[in-house]
N, C-alpha and C. Protein backbone atom coordinates (compact mmCIF):
# COMPACT_ATOMS: atom_id res chain seq x y z
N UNK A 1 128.04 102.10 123.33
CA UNK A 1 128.90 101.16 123.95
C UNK A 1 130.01 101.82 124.72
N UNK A 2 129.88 102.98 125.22
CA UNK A 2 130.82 103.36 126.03
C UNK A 2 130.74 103.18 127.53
N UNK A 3 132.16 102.57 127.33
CA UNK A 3 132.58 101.79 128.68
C UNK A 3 132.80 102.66 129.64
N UNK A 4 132.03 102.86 130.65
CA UNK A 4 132.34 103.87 131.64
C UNK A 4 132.57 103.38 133.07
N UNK A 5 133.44 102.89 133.36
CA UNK A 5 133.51 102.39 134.77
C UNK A 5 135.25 102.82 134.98
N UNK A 6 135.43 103.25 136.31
CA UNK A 6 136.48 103.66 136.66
C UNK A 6 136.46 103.56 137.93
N UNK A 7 137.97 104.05 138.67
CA UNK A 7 138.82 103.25 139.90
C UNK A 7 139.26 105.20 140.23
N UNK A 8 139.75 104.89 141.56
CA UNK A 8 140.43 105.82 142.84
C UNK A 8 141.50 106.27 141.90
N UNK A 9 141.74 107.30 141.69
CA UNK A 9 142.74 108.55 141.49
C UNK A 9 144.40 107.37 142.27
N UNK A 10 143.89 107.61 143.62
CA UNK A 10 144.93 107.45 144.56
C UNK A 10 144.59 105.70 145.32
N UNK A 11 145.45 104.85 145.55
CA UNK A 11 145.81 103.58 146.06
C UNK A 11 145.77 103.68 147.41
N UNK A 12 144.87 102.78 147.95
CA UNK A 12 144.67 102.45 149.31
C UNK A 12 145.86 101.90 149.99
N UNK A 13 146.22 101.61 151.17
CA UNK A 13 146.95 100.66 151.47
C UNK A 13 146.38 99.76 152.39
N UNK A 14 146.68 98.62 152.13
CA UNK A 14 146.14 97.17 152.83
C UNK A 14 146.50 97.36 154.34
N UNK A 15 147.31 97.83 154.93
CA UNK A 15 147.71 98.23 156.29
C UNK A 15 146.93 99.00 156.88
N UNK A 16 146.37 99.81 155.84
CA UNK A 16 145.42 101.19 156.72
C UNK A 16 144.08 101.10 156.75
N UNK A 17 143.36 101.32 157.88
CA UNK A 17 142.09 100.76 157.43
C UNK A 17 141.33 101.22 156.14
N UNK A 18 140.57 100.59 155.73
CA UNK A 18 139.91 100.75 154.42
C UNK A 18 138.55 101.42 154.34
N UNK A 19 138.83 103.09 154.08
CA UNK A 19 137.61 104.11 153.66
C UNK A 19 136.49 103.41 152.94
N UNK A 20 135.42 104.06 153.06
CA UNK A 20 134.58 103.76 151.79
C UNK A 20 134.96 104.47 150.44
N UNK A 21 133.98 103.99 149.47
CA UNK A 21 134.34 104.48 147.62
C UNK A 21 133.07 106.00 148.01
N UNK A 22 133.43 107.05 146.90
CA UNK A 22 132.27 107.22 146.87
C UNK A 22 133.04 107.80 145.13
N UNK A 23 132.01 108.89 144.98
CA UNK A 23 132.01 109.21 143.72
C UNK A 23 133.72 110.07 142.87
N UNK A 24 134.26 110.75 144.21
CA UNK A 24 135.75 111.01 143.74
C UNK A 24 136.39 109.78 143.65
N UNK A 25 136.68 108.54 143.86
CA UNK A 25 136.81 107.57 143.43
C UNK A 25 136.92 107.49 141.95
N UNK A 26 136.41 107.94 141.35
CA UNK A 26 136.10 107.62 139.95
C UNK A 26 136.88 109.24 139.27
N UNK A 27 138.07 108.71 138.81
CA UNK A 27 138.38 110.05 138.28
C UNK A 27 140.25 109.49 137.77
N UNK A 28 140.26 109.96 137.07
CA UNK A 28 141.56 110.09 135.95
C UNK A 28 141.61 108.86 134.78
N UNK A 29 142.81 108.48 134.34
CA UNK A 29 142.86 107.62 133.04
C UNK A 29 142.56 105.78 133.47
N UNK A 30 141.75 105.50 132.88
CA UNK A 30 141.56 104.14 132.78
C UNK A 30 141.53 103.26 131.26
N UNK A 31 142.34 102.22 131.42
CA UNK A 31 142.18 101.09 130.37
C UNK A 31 141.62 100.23 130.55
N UNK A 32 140.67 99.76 129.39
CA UNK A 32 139.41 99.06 129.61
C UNK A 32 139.37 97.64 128.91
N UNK A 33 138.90 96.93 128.62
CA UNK A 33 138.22 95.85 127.43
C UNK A 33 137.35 95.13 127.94
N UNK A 34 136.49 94.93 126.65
CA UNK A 34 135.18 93.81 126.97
C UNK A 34 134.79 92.95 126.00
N UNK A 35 134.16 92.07 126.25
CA UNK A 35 133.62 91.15 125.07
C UNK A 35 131.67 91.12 125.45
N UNK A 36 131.23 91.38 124.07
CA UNK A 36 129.71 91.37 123.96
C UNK A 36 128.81 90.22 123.23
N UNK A 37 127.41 90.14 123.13
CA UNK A 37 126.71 90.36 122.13
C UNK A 37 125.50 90.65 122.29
N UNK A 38 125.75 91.24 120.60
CA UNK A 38 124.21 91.72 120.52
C UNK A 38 123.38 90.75 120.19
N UNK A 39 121.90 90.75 121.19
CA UNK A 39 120.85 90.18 120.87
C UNK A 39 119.82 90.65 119.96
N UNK A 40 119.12 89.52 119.42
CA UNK A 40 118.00 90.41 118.24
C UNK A 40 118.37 91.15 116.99
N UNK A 41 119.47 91.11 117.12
CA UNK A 41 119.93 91.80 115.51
C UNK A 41 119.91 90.62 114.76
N UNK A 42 119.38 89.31 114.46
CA UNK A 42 120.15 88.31 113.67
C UNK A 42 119.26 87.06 114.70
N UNK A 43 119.52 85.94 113.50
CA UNK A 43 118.64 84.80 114.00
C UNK A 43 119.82 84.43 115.76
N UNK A 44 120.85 84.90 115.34
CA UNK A 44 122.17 84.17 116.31
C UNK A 44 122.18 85.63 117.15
N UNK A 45 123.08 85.90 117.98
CA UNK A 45 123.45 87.06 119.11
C UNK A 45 124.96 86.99 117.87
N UNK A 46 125.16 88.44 118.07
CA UNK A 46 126.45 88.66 117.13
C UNK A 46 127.50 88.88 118.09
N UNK A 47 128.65 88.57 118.23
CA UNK A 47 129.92 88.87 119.07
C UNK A 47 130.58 89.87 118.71
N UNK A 48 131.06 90.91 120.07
CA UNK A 48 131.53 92.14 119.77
C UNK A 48 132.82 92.10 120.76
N UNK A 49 134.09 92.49 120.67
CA UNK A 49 135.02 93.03 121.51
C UNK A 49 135.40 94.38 121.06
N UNK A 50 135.85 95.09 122.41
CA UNK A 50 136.42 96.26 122.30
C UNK A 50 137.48 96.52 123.39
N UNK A 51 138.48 97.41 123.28
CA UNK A 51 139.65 97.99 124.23
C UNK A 51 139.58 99.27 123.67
N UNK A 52 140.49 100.07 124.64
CA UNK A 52 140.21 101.32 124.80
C UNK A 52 140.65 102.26 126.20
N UNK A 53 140.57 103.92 126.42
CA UNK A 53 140.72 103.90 127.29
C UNK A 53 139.90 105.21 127.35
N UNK A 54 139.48 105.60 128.73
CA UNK A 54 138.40 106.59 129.08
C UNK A 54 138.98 107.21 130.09
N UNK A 55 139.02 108.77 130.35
CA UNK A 55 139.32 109.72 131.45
C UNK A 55 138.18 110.71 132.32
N UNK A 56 137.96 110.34 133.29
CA UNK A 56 136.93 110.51 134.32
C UNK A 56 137.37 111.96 134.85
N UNK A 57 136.46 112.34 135.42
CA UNK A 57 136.45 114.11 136.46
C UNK A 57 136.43 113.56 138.07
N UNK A 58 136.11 112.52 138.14
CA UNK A 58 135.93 112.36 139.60
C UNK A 58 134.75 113.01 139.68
N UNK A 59 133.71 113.53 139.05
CA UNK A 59 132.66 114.50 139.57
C UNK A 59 131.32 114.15 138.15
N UNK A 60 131.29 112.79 138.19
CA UNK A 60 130.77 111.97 136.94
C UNK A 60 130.32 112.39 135.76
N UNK A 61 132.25 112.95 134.99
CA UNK A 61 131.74 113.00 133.45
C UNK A 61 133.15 112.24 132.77
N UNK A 62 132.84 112.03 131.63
CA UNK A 62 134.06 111.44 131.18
C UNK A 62 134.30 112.39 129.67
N UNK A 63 135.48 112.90 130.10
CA UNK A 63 135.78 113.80 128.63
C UNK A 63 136.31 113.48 127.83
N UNK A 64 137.04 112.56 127.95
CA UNK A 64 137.72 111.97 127.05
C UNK A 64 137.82 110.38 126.57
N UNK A 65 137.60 109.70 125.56
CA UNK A 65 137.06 108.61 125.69
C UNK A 65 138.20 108.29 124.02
N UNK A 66 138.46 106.66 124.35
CA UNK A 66 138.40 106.00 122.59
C UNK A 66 138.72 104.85 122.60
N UNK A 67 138.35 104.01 121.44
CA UNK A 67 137.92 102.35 121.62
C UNK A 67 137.94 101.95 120.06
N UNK A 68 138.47 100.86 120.21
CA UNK A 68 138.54 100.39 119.13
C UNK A 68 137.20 98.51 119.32
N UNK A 69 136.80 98.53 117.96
CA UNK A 69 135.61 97.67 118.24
C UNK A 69 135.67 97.22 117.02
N UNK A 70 135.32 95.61 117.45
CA UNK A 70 136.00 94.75 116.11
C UNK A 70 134.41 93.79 116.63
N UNK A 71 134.08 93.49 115.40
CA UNK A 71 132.75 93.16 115.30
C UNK A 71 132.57 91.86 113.86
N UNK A 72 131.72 91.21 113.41
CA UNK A 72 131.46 90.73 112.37
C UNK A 72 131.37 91.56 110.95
N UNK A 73 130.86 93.01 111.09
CA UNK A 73 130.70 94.08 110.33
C UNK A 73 132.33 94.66 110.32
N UNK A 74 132.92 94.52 110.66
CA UNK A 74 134.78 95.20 110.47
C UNK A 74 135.14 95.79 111.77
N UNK A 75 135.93 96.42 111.52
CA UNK A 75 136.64 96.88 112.83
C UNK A 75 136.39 98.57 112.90
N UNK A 76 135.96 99.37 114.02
CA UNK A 76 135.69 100.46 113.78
C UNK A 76 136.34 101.08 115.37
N UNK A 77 136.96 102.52 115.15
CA UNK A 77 138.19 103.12 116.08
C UNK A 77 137.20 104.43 116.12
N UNK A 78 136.45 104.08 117.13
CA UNK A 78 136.23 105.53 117.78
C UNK A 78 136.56 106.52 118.86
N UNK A 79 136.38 107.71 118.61
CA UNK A 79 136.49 108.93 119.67
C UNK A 79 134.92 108.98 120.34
N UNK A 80 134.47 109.13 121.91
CA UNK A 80 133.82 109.23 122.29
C UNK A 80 133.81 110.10 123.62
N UNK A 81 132.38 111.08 123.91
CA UNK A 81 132.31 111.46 125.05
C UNK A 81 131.06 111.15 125.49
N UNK A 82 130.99 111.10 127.01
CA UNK A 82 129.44 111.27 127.16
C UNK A 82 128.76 111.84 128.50
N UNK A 83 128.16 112.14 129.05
CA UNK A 83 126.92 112.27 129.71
C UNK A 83 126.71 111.25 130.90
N UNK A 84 127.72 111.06 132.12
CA UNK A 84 126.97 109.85 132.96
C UNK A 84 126.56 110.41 133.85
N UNK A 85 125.81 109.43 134.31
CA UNK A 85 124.89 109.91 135.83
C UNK A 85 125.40 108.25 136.31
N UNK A 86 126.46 108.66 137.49
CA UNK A 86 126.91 107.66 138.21
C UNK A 86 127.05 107.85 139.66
N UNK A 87 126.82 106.21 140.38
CA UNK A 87 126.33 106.17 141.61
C UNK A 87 127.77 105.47 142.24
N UNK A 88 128.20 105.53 143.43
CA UNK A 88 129.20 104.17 144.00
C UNK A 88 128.73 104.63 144.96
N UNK A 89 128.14 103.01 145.73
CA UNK A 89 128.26 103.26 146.99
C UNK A 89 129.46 102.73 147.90
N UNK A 90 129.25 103.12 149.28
CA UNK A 90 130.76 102.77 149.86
C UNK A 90 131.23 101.34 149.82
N UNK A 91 130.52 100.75 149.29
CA UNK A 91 131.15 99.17 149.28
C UNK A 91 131.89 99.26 147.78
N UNK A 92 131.80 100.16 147.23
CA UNK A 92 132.45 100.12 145.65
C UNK A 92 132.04 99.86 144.61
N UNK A 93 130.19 99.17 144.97
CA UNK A 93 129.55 98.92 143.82
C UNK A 93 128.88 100.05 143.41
N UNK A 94 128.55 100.14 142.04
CA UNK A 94 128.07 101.19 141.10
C UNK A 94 127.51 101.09 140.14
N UNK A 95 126.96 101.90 139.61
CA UNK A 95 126.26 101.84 138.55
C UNK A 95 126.17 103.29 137.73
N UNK A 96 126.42 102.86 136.21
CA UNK A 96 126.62 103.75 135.18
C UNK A 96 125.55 104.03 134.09
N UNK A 97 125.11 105.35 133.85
CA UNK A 97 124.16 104.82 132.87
C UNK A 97 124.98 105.79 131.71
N UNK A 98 125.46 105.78 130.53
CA UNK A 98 126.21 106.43 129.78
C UNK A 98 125.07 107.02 128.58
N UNK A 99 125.29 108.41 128.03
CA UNK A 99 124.41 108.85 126.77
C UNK A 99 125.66 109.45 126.12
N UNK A 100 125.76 108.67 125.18
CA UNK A 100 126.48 108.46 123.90
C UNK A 100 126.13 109.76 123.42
N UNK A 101 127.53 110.50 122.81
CA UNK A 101 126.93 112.14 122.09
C UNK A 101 126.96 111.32 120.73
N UNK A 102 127.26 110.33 120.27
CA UNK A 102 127.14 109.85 119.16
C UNK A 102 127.34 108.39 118.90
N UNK A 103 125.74 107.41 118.91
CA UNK A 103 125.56 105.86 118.67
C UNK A 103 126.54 105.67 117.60
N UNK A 104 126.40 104.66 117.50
CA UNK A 104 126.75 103.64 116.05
C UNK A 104 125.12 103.06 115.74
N UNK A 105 125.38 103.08 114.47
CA UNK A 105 124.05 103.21 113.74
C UNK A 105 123.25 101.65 114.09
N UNK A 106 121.85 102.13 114.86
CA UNK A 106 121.46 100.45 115.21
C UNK A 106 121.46 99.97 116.67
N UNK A 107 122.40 100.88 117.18
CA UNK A 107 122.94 100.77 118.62
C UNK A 107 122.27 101.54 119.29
N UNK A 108 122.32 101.78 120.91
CA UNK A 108 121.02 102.30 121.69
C UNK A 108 122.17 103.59 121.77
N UNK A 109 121.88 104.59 122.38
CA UNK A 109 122.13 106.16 122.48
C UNK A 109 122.60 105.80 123.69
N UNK A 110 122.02 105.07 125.07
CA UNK A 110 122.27 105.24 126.32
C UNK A 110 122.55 103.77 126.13
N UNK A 111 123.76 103.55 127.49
CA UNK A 111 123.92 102.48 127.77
C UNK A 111 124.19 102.19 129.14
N UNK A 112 123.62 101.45 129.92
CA UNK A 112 124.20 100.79 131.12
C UNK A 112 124.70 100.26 132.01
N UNK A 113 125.65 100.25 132.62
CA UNK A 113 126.51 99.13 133.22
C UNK A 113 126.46 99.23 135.19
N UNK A 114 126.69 97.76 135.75
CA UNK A 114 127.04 97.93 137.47
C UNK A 114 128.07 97.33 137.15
N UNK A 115 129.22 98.02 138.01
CA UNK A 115 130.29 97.64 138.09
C UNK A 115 130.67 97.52 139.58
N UNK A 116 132.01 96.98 139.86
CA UNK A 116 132.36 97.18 141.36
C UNK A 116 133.99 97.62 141.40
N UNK A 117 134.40 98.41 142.50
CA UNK A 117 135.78 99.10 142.51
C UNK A 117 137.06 98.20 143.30
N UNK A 118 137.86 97.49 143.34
CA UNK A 118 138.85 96.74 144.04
C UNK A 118 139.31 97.52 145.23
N UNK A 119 139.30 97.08 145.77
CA UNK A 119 139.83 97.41 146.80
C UNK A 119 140.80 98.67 147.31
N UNK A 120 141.89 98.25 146.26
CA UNK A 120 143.22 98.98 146.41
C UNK A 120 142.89 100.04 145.24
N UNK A 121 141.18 100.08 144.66
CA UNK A 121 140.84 101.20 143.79
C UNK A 121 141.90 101.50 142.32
N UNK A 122 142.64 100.25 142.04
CA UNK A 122 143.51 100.28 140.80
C UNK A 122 142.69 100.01 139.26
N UNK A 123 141.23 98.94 139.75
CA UNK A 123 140.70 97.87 138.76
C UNK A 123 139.09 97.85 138.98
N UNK A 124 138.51 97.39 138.39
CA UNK A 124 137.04 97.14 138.15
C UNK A 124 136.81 96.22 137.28
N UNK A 125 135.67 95.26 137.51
CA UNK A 125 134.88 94.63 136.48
C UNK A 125 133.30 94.96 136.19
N UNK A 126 132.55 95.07 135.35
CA UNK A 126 131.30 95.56 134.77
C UNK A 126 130.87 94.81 134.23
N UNK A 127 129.45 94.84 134.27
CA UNK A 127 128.43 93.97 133.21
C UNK A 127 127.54 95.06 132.77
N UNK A 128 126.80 94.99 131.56
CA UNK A 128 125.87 95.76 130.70
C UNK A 128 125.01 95.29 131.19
N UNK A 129 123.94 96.33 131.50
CA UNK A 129 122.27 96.32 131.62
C UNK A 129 121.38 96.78 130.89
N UNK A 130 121.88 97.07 129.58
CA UNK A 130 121.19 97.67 128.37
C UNK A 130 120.46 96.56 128.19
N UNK A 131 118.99 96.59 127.87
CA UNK A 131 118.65 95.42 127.13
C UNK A 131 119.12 95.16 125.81
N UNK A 132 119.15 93.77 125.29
CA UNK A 132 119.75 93.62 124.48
C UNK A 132 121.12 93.76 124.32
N UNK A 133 122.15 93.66 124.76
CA UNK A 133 123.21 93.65 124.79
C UNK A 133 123.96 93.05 126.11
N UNK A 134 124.80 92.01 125.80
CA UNK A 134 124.99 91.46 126.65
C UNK A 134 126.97 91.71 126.86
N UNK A 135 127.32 92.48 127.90
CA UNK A 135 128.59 92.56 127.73
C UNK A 135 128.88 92.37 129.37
N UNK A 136 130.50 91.71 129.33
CA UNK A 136 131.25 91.79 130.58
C UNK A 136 132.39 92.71 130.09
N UNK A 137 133.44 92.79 131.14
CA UNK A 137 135.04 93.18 130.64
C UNK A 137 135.26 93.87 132.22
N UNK A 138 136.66 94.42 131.91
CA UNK A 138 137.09 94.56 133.14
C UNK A 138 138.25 96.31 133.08
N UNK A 139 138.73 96.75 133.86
CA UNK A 139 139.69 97.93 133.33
C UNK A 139 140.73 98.16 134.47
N UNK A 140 141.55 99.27 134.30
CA UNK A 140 142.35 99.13 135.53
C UNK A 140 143.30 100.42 135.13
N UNK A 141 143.61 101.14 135.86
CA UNK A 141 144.57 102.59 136.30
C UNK A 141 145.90 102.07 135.50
C-alpha cells in the first residue's frame, strides 16, 4: 500500500506559460492520505485509511516513506521503501507501479496507482489499480 504519487520540486506560475510535467517533477517531500477497500478478503470489502508522508529523487525512487494505517484489524505505523517504475506524461498524468521491500501479511508486494499532477505542481490525486483493492486519496508539497 505504498502511496507513491508526487508533485514539482518547484511552483509554476499562472502568468508564465505552462511547461509540460515530466519525470523531475516528481521529487522531494510529500503528504499524502487515502481511504480503501479491500475486496475478497471477507463476505463484505473491508475499509482501510491511511496518512503519511513519502520523499521522491525526482529520478523514480522513493527513499523514504511512512504511514500510519488504521484498518478493522488495529492500527499499524509503518516505515517503508520501494522500487517504482514511474511514467508522467506532459499533461501530468501518471502512473505508478510500487514493489513494496516489505507487504503486510495478505497484501500484494506490488501495487498500482494513475495519478495526475496540478498544475501549479503543489498536489495530486490517485486511484489504485491493484486488483482487488480499491483506493482513492490525494497529497500535496
Amino acid at each position: 500500500m505504498a502511496v507513491v504519487f508526487l508533485l514539482a520540486a518547484s511552483a509554476g506560475s499562472n502568468a508564465v506559460a505552462h511547461r509540460g510535467f515530466d519525470l523531475a517533477d516528481v521529487r522531494g517531500r510529500y503528504l499524502f492520505s487515502f481511504d480503501r477497500e479491500i475486496v475478497g478478503a471477507g463476505p463484505v470489502p473491508l475499509p482501510v485509511a491511511a496518512s503519511g508522508y513519502l520523499v521522491a529523487d525526482g529520478n523514480g525512487s522513493i527513499y523514504e516513506a511512512r504511514r500510519t494505517i488504521s484498518s478493522p484489524f488495529g492500527v499499524v505505523t509503518e516505515a517503508f521503501t520501494c522500487t517504482l517504475t514511474l511514467m508522467v506524461d506532459a499533461d501530468g498524468m501518471g502512473s505508478a507501479e510500487c514493489e513494496l521491500d516489505e507487504a503486510q501479511s495478505g497484501m500484494p508486494s506490488i501495487e498500482t496507482f494513475d495519478f495526475v499532477i496540478t498544475r501549479d505542481r503543489q498536489s495530486f490525486r490517485f486511484v489504485g489499480t491493484t486488483p482487488g483493492l480499491v483506493v482513492s486519496g490525494s497529497g500535496h508539497r
